[in-house]
Protein backbone atom coordinates (compact mmCIF):
# COMPACT_ATOMS: atom_id res chain seq x y z
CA UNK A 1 0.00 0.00 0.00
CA UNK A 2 2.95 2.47 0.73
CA UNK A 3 4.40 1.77 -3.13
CA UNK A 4 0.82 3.04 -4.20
CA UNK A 5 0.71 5.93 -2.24
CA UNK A 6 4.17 6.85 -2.95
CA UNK A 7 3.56 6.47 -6.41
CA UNK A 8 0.23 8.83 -6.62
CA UNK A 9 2.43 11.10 -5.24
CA UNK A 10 4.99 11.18 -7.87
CA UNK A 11 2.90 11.39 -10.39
CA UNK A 12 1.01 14.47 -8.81
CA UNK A 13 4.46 15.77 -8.17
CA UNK A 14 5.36 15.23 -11.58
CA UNK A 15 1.85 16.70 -13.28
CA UNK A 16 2.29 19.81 -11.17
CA UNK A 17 5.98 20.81 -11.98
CA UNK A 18 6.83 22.91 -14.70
CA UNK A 19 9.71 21.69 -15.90
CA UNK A 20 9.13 18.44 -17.14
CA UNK A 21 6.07 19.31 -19.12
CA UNK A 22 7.82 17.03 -21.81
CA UNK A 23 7.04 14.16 -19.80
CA UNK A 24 4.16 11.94 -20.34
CA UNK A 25 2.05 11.56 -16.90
CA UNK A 26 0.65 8.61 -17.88
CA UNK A 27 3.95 6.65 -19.18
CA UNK A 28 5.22 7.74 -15.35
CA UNK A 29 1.77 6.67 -13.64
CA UNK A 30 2.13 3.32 -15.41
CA UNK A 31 5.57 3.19 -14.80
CA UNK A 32 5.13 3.72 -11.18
CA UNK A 33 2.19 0.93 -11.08
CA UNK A 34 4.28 -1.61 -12.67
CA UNK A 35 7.20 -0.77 -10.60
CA UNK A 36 5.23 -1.18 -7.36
CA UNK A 37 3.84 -4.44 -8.75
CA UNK A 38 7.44 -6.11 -9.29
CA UNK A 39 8.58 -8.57 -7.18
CA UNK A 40 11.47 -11.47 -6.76
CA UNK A 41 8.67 -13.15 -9.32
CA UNK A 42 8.80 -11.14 -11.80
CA UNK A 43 9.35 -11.51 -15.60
CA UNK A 44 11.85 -10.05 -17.62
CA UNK A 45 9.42 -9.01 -19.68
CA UNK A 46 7.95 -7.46 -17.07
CA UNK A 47 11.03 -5.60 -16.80
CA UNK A 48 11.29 -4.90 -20.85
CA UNK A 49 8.40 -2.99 -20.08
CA UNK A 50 9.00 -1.15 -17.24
CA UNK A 51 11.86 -0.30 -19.38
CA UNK A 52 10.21 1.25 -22.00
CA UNK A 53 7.73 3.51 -19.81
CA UNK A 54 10.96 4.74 -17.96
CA UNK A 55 13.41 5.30 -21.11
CA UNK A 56 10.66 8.80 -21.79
CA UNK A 57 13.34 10.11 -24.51
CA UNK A 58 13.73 6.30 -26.54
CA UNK A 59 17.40 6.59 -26.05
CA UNK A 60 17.78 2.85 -25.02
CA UNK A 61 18.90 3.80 -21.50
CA UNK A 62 17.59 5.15 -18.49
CA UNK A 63 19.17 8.62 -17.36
CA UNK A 64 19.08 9.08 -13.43
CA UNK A 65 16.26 12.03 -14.10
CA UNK A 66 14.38 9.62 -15.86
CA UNK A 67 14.72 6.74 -12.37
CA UNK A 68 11.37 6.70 -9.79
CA UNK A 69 11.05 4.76 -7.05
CA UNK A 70 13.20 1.88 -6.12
CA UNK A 71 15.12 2.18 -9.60
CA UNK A 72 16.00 5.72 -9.02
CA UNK A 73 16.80 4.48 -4.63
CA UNK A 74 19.36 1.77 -6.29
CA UNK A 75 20.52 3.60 -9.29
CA UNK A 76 24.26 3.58 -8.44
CA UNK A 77 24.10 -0.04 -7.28
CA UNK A 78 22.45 -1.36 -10.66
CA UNK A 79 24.51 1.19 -12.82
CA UNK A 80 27.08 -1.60 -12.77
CA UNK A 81 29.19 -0.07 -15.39
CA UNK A 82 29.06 3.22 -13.96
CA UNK A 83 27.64 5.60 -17.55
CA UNK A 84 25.10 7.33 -15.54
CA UNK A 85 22.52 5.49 -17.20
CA UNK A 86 20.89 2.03 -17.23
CA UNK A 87 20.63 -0.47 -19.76
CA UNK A 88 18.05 -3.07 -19.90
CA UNK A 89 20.48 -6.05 -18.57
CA UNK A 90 21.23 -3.20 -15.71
CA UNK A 91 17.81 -2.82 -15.18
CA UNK A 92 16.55 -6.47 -15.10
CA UNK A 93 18.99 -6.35 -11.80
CA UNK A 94 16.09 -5.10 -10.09
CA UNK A 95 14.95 -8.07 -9.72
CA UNK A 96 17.74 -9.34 -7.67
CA UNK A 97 17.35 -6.45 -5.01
CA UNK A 98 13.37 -7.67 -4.46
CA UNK A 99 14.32 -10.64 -2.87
């Protein structure tokens, strides 16, 4: 219940500041729903998609300003070659840190 609430929050956070009016709320609301939804369970599909919501400029890596929640909370630890952005095999290390 606290992932849920936490992510409302971002997203009304997000929706009300000015300078990321580029972003699309509803890429981070389902971002932040699938992201509260992951567990030691999940699939790396699961991941692919969470992924995609996340990577908002289609770059084929998550930036840190583009991280919420536990991704952006663990960035430096999954950032495992240290480029300041994740990569979908970074990323699927998520899953590891759920158990």
């Amino acid at each position: 219940m606290k992932k849920v609430i936490a992510s409302v929050a971002l997203v009304a956070a997000l929706s009300s500041c000015n300078s990321v009016k580029n972003v699309n709320t509803s890429n981070v609301a389902d971002a932040a729903t699938l992201l509260s939804s992951l567990s030691s369970n999940s699939t790396v599909q699961q991941v692919a998609s969470l992924f995609s919501l996340l990577d908002t400029d289609k770059n084929e890596a998550i930036s840190s300003t583009e991280a919420i929640g536990s991704v952006s909370e663990n960035f430096e630890q999954l950032d495992s070659d240290n480029n300041s952005s994740l990569n979908l095999t970074e990323l699927q290390g998520l899953l590891a840190l759920l158990k």
